[in-house]
Protein backbone atom coordinates (compact mmCIF):
# COMPACT_ATOMS: atom_id res chain seq x y z
CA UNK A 1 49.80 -55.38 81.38
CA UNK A 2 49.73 -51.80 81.56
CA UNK A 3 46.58 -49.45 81.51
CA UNK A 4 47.88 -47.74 78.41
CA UNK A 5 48.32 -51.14 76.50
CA UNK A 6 44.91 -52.26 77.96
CA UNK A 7 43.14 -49.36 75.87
CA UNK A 8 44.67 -49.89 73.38
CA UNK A 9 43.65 -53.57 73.27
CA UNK A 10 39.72 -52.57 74.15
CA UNK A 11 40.06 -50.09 71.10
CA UNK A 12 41.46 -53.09 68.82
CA UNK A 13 38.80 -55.31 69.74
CA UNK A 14 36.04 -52.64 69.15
CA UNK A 15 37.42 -51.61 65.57
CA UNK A 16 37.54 -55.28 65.22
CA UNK A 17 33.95 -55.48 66.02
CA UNK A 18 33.02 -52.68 63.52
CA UNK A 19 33.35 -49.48 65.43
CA UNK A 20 35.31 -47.03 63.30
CA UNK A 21 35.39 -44.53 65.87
CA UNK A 22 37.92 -46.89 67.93
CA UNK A 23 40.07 -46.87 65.22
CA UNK A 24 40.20 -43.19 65.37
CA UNK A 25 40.85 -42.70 68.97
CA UNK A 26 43.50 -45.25 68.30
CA UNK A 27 45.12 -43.61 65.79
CA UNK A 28 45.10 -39.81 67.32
CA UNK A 29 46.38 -41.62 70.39
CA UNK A 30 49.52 -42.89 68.56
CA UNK A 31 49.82 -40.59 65.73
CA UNK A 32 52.55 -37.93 66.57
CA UNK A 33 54.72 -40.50 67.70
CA UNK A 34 54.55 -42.82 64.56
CA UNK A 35 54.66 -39.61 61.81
CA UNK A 36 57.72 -38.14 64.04
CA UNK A 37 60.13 -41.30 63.84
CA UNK A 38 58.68 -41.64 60.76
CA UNK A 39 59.78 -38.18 59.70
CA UNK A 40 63.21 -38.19 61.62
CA UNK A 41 64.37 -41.22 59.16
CA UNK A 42 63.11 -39.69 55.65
CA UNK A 43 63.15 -36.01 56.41
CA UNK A 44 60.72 -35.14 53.97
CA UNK A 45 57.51 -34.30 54.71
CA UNK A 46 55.42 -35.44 51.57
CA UNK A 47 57.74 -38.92 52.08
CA UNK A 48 57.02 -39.30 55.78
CA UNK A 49 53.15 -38.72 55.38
CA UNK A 50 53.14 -41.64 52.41
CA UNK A 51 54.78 -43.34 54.72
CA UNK A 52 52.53 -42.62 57.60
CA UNK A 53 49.30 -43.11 55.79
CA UNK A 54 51.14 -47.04 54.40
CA UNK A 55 51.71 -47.60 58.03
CA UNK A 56 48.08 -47.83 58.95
CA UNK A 57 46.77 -49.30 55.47
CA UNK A 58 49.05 -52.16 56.53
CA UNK A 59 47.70 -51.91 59.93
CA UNK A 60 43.98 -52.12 58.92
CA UNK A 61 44.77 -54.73 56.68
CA UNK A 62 46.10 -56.45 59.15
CA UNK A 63 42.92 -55.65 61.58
CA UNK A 64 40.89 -56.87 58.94
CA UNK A 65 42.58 -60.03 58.25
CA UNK A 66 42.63 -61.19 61.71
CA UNK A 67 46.36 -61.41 61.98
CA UNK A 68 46.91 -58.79 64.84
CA UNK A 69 48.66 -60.63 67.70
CA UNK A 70 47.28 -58.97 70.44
CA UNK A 71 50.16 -60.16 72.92
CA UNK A 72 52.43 -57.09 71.49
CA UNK A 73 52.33 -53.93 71.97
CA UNK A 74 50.24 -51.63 69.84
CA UNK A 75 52.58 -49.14 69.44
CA UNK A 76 55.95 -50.97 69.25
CA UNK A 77 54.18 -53.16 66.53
CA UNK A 78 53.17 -49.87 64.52
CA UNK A 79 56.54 -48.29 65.01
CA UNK A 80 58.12 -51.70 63.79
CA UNK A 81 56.15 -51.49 60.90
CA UNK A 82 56.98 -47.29 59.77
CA UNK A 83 60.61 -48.17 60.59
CA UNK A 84 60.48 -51.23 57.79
CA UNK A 85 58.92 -49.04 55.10
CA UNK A 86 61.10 -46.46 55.72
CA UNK A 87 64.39 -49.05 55.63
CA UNK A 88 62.14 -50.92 52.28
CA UNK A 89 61.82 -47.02 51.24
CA UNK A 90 65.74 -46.39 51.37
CA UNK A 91 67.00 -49.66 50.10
CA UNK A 92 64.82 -49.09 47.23
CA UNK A 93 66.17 -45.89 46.20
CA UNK A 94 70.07 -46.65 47.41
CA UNK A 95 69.52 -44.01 49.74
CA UNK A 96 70.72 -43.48 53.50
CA UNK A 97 68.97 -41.54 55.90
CA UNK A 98 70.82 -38.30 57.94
CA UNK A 99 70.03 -36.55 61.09
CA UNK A 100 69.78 -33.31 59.58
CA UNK A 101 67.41 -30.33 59.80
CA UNK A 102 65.35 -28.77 57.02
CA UNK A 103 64.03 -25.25 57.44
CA UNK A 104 60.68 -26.35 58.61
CA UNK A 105 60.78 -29.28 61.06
CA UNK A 106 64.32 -29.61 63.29
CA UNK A 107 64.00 -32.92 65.16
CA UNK A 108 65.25 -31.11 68.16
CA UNK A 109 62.01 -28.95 68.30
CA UNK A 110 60.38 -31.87 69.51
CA UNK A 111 62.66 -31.83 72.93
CA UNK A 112 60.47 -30.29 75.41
CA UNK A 113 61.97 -26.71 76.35
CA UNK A 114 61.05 -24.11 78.71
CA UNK A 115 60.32 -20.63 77.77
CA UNK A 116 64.00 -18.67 78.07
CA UNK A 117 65.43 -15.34 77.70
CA UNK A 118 66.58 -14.75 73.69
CA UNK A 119 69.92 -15.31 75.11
CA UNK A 120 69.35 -18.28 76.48
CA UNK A 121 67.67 -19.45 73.60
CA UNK A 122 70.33 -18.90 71.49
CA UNK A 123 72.48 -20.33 73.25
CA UNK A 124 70.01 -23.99 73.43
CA UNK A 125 69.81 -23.68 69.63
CA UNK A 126 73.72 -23.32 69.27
CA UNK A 127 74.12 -26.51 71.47
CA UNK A 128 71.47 -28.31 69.69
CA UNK A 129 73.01 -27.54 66.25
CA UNK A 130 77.09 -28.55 67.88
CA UNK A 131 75.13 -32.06 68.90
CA UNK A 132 72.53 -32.54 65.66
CA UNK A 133 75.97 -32.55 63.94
CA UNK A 134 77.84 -34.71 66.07
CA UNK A 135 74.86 -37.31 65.59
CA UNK A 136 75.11 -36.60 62.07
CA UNK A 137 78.69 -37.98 62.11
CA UNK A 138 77.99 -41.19 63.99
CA UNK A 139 78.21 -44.28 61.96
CA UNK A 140 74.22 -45.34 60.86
CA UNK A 141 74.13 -47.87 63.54
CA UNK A 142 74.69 -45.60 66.73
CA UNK A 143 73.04 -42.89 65.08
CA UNK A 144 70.16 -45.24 64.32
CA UNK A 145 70.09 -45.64 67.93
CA UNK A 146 70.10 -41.92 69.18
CA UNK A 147 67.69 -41.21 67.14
CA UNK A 148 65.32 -44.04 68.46
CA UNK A 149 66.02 -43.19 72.08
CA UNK A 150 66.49 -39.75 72.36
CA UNK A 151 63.93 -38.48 69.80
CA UNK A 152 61.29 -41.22 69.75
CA UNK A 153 61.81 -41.59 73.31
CA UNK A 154 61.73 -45.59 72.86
CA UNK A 155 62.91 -48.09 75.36
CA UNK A 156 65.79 -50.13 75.00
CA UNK A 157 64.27 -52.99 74.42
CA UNK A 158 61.63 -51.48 71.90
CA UNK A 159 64.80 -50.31 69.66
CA UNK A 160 66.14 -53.94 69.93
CA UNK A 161 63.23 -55.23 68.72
CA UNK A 162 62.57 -52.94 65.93
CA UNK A 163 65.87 -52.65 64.53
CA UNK A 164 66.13 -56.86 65.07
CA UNK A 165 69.26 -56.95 67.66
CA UNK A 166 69.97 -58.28 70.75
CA UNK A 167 69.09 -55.31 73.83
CA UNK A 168 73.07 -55.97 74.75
CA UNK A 169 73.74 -54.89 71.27
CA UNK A 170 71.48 -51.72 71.70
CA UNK A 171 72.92 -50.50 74.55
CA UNK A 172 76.48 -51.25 73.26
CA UNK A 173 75.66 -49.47 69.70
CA UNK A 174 74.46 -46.34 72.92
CA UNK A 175 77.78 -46.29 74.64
CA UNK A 176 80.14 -46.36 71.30
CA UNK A 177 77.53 -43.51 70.19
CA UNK A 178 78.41 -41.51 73.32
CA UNK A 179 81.78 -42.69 73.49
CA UNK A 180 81.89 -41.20 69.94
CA UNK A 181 80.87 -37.80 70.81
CA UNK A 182 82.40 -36.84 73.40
CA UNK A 183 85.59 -38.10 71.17
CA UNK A 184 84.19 -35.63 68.86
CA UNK A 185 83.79 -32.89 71.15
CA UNK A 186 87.51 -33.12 72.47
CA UNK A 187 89.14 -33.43 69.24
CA UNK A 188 87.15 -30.48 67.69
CA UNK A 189 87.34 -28.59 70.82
CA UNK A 190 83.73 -27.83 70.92
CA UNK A 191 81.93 -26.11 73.75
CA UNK A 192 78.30 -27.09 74.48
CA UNK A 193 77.51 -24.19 76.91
């Protein structure tokens, strides 16, 4: 077990045991990291804080009813929990989710980037918009996947489990997603320098 999943466990317990403060700590811990893949499937930012404010109701509910299985992860569980009200969100309204940027959140701004010349951030932003649109052109499944990886920075095996396929299937659903863009990128000619 891991320090980080340790913590999380002590501050479990102690909400458990009435301290409201742990649940606090918890949640700022986890909080960017939940609303972002949160916000990268609905793209709206009224939807994704419903959404992020359902996601811990359900998890104090949970808390509360003394169904938390503390063998998970905490943070896996919570993600698996945003990603099913966002999929119960879109079946709901016959909607599908795209990678796509609004004018004030770009899921790329969350890439850590050094501090460039204009030029060279021109040319990053250029690059990021040729590959946001690739992505955008993936089938659902492999862009599912980017997104999950790249963006919520989950492992492997956490996108397996949260989208409820085998890690083979991840990785392959990775590969035909790359495989895919560089297609892309050769048959459109695109330069991404």
């Amino acid at each position: 077990m891991t320090c980080k999943s340790a913590h999380d466990r002590d501050l479990i317990r102690s909400y458990m045991q009435g301290d409201e403060k742990s649940f606090e700590n918890l949640l700022n811990k986890h909080k960017a990291r939940i609303y972002t893949s949160i916000y990268i499937f609905v793209k709206d930012k009224d939807l994704a804080n419903d959404l992020f404010q359902e996601t811990f109701i359900k998890i104090i509910d949970t808390f509360r009813s003394g169904r938390y299985n503390e063998e998970g992860k905490f943070l896996q569980w919570a993600l698996r929990i945003s990603y099913n009200l966002c999929v119960d969100h879109f079946r709901k309204n016959k909607r599908r989710p795209t990678v796509a940027a609004s004018d004030d959140f770009d899921i790329l701004d969350i890439l850590k980037v050094n501090e460039d010349n204009q030029e060279t951030r021109i040319m990053k932003r250029q690059t990021y918009d040729k590959v946001r649109q690739l992505v955008d052109c993936l089938p659902k499944e492999q862009r599912e996947v980017i997104i999950l990886r790249h963006y919520a920075e989950l492992s492997f095996k956490e996108i397996a489990q949260l989208t409820k396929v085998s890690i083979n299937t991840a990785l392959g659903r990775m590969r035909y997603a790359l495989i895919n863009i560089r297609r892309m990128i050769e048959e459109r000619q695109i330069s991404l320098q």
